[in-house]
C-alpha atoms as a PDB file:
ATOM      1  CA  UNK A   1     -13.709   2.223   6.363  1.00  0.00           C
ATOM      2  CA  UNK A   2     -11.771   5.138   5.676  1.00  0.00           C
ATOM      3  CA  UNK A   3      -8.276   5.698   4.795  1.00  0.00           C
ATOM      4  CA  UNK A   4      -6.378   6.387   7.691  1.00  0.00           C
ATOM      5  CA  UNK A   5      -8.399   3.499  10.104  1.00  0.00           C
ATOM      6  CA  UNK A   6      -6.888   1.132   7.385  1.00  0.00           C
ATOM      7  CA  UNK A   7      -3.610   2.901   7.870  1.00  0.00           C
ATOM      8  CA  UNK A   8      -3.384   2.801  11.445  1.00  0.00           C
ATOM      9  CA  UNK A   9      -4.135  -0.590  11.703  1.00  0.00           C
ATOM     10  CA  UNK A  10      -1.319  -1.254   9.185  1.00  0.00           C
ATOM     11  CA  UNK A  11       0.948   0.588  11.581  1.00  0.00           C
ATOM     12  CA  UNK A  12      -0.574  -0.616  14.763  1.00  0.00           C
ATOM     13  CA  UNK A  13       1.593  -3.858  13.572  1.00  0.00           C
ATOM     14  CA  UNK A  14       4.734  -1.803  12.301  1.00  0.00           C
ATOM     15  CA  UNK A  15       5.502  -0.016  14.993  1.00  0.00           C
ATOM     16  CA  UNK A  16       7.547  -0.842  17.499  1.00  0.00           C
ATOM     17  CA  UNK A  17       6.307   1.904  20.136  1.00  0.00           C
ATOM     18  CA  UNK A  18       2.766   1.706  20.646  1.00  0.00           C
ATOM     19  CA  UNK A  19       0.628   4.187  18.757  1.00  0.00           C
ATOM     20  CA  UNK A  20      -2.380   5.957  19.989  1.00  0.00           C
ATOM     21  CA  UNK A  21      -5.840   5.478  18.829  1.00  0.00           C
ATOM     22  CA  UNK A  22      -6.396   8.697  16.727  1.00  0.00           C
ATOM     23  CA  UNK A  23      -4.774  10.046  13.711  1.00  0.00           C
ATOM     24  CA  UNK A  24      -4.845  12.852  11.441  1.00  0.00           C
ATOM     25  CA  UNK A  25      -4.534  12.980   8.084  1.00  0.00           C
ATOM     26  CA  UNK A  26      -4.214  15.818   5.431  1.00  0.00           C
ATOM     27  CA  UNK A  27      -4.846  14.810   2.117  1.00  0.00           C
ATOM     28  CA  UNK A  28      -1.854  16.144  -0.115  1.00  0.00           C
ATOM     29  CA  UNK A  29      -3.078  15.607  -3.856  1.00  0.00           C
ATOM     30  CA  UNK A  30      -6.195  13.694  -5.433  1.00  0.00           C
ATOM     31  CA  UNK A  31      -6.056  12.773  -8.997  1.00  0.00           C
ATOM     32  CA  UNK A  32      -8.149  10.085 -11.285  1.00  0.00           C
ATOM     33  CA  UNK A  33      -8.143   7.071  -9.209  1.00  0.00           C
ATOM     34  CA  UNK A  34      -5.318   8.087  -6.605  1.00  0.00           C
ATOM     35  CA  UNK A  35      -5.576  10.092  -2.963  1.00  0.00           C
ATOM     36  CA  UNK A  36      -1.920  10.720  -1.843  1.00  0.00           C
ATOM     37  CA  UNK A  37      -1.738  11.690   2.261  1.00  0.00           C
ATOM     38  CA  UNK A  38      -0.035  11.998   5.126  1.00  0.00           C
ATOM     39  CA  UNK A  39      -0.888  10.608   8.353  1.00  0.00           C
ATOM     40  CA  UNK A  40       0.465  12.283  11.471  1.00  0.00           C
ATOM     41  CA  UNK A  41      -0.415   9.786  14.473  1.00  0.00           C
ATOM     42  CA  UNK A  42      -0.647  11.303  18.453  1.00  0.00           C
ATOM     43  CA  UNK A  43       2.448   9.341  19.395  1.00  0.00           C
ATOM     44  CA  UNK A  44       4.573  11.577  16.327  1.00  0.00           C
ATOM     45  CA  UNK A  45       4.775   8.996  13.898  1.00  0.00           C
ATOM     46  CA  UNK A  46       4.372   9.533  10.531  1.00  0.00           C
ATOM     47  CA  UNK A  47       3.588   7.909   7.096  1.00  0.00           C
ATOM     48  CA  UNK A  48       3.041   8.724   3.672  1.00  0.00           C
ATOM     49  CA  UNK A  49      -0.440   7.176   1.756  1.00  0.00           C
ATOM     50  CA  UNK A  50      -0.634   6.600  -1.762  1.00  0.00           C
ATOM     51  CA  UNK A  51      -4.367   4.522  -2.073  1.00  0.00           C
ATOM     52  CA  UNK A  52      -6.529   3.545  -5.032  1.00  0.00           C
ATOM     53  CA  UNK A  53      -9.956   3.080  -2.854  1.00  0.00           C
ATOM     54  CA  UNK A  54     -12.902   1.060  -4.650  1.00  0.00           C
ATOM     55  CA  UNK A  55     -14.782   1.556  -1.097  1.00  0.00           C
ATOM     56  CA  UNK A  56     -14.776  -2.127   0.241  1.00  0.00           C
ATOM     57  CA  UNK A  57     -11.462  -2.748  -1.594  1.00  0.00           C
ATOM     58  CA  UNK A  58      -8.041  -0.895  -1.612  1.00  0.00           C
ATOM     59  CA  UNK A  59      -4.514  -0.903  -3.132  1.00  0.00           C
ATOM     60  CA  UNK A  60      -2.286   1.522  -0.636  1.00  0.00           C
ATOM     61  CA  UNK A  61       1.474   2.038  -0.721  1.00  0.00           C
ATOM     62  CA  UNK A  62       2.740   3.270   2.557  1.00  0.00           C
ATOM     63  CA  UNK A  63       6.072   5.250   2.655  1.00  0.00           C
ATOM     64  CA  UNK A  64       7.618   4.954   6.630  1.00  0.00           C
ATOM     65  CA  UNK A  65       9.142   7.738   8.296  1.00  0.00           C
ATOM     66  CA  UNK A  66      12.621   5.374   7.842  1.00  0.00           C
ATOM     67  CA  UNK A  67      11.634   5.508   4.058  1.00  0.00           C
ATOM     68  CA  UNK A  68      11.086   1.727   4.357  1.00  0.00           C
ATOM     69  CA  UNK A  69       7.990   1.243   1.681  1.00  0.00           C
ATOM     70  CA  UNK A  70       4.865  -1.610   2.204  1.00  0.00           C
ATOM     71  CA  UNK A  71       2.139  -2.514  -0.254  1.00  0.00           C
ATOM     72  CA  UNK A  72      -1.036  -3.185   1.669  1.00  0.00           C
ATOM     73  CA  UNK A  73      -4.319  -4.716  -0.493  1.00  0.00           C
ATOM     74  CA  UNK A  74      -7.471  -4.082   1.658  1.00  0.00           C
ATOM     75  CA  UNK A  75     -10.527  -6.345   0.996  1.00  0.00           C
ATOM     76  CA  UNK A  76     -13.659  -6.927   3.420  1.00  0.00           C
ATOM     77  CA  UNK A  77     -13.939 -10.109   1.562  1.00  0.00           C
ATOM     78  CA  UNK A  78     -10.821 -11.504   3.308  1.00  0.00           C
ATOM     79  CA  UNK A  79     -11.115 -12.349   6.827  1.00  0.00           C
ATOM     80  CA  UNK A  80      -7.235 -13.770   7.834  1.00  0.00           C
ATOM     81  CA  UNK A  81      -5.910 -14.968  10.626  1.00  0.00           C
ATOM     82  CA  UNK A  82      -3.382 -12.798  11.782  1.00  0.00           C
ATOM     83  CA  UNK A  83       0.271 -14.139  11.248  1.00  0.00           C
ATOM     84  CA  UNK A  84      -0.418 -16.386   8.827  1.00  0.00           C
ATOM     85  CA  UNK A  85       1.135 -16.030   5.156  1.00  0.00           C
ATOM     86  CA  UNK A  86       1.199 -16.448   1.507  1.00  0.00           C
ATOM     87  CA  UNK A  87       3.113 -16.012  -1.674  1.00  0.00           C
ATOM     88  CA  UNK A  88       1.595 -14.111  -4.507  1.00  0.00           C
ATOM     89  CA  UNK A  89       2.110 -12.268  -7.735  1.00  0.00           C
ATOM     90  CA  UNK A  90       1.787  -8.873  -8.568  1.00  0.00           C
ATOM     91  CA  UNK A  91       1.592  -7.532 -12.225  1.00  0.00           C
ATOM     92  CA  UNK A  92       1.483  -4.315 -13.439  1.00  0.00           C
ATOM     93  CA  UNK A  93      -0.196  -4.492 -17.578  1.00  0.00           C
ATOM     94  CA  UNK A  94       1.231  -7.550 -18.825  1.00  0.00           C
ATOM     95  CA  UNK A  95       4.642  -6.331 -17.770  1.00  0.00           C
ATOM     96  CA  UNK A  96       5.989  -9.662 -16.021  1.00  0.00           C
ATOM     97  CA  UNK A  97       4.738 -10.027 -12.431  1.00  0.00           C
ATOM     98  CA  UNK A  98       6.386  -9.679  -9.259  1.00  0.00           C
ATOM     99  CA  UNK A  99       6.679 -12.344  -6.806  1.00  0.00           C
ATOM    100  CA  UNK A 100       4.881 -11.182  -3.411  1.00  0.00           C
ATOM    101  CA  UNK A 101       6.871 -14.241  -1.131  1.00  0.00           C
ATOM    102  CA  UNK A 102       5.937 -14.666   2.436  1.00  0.00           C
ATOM    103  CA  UNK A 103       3.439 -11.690   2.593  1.00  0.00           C
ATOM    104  CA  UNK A 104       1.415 -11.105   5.667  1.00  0.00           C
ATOM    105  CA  UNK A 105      -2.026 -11.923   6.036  1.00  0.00           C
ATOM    106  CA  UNK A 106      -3.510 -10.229   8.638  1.00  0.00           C
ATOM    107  CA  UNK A 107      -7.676  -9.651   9.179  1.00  0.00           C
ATOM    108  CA  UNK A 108      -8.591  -7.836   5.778  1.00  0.00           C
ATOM    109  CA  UNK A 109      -5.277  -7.020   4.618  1.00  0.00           C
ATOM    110  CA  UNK A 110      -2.331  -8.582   2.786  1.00  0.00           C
ATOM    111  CA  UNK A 111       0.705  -6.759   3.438  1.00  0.00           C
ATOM    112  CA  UNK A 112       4.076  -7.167   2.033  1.00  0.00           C
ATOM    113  CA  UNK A 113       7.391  -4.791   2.324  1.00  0.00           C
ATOM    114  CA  UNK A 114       9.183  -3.509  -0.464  1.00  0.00           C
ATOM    115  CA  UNK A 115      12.762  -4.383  -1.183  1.00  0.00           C
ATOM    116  CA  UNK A 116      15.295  -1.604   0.113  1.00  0.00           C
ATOM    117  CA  UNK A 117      16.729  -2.323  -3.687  1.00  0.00           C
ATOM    118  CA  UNK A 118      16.805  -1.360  -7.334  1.00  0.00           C
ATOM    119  CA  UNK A 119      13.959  -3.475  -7.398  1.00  0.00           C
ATOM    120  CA  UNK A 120      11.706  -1.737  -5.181  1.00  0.00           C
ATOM    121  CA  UNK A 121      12.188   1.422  -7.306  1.00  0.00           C
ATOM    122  CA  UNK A 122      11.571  -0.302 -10.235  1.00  0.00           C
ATOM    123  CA  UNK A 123       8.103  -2.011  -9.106  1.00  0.00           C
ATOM    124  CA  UNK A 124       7.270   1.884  -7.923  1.00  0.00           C
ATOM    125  CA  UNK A 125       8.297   2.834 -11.906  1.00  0.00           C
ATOM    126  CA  UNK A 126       6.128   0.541 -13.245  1.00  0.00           C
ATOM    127  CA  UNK A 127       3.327   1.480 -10.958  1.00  0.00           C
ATOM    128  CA  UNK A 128       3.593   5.005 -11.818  1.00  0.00           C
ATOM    129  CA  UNK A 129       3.683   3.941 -16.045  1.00  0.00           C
ATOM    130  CA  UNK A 130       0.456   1.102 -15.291  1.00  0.00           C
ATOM    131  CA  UNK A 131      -2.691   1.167 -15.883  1.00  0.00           C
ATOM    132  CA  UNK A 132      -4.217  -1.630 -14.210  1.00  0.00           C
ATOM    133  CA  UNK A 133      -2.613  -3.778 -11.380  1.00  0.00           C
ATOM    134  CA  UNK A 134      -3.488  -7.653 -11.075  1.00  0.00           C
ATOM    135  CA  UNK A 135      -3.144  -8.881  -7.608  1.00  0.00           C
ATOM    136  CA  UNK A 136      -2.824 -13.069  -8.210  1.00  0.00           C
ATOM    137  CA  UNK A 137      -1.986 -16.255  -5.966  1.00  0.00           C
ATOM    138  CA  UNK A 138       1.072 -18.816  -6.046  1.00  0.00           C
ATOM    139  CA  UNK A 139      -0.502 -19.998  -9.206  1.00  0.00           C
ATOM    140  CA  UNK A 140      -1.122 -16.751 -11.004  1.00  0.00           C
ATOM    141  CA  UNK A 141      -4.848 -16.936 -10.552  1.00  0.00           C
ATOM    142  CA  UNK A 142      -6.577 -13.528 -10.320  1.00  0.00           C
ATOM    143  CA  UNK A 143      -7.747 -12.483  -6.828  1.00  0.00           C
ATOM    144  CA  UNK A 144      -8.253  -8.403  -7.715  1.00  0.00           C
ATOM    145  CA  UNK A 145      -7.783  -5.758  -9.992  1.00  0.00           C
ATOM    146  CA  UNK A 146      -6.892  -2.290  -9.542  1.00  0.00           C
ATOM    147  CA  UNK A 147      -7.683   0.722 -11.323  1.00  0.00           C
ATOM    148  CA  UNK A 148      -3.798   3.028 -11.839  1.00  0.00           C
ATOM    149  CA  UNK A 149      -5.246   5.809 -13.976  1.00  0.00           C
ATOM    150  CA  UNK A 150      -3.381   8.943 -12.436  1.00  0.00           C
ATOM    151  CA  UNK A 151      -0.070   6.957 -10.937  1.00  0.00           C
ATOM    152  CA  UNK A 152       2.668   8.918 -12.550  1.00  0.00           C
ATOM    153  CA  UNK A 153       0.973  12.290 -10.576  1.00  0.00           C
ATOM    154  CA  UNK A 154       0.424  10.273  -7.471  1.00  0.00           C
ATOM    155  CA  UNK A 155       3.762   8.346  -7.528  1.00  0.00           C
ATOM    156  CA  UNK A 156       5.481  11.757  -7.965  1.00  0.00           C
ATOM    157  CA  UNK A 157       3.141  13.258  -4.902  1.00  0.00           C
ATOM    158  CA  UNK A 158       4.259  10.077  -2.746  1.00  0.00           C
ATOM    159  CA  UNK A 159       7.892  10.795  -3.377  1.00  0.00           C
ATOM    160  CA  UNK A 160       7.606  14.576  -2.235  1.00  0.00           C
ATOM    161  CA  UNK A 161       5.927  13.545   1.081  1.00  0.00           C
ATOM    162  CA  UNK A 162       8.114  10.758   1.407  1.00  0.00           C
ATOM    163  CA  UNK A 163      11.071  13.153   1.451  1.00  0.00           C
ATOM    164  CA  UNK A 164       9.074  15.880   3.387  1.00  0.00           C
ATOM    165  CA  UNK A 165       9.428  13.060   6.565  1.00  0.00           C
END
């Protein structure tokens, strides 16, 4: 699955006008394990990528044309049912994990909004110092792993599209 069919389906459920089936996308930058992109939909809409892809699995961090930010982790493994949720951790290295309350579960992909906050810039800090992200349950169990080489680059690349919108 590429890129921007996970990304409109992420979308398909944000917004509140419906979106058409196509999208473009222009990739922006491409470094280590990151692709930065935007995605320009037929209805106008636009969003900002940042995605680690391991081909059936994928870390992306959206950035919203109303600079609201989601975290979306893409497995074919996972097969939800839509509207359903869960609470899980997020750590970035061993630096003390993020709680990940109420996210959505929805077909393949968990998805969870970013605080408008402090703390939603600091996760995005952290992301752009890791090296390795551990997606975990409730109990801090480890569900996946994902590669951050190249984050600092991307996360900078993500914040010029971001204000580009």
């Amino acid at each position: 699955m590429k890129f921007w069919q996970i990304g409109f389906g992420v979308l398909m459920s944000l917004s509140a006008a419906p979106l058409l089936a196509e999208a473009q996308q222009k990739t922006l930058f491409q470094h280590k394990n990151w692709m930065v992109a935007v995605n320009v939909f037929d209805d106008g809409a636009m969003a900002c990528q940042a995605a680690v892809d391991e081909g059936a699995e994928s870390f992306t961090i959206w950035v919203m044309q109303d600079k609201s930010v989601r975290l979306q982790f893409f497995s074919t493994d996972w097969n939800f049912t839509d509207n359903d949720t869960a609470d899980l951790q997020l750590e970035v290295d061993r630096r003390g994990h993020w709680n990940l309350n109420e996210a959505s579960l929805t077909k393949n992909s968990i998805l969870f909004d970013l605080p408008d906050s402090d703390k939603g810039v600091n996760f995005l800090v952290e992301v752009a110092e890791g090296r390795t992200a551990h997606l975990r349950d409730a109990s801090g169990d480890g569900l996946r792993d994902y590669p951050l080489a190249g984050s600092k680059a991307s996360m900078s690349a993500l914040i010029e599209c971001a204000d580009a919108l």
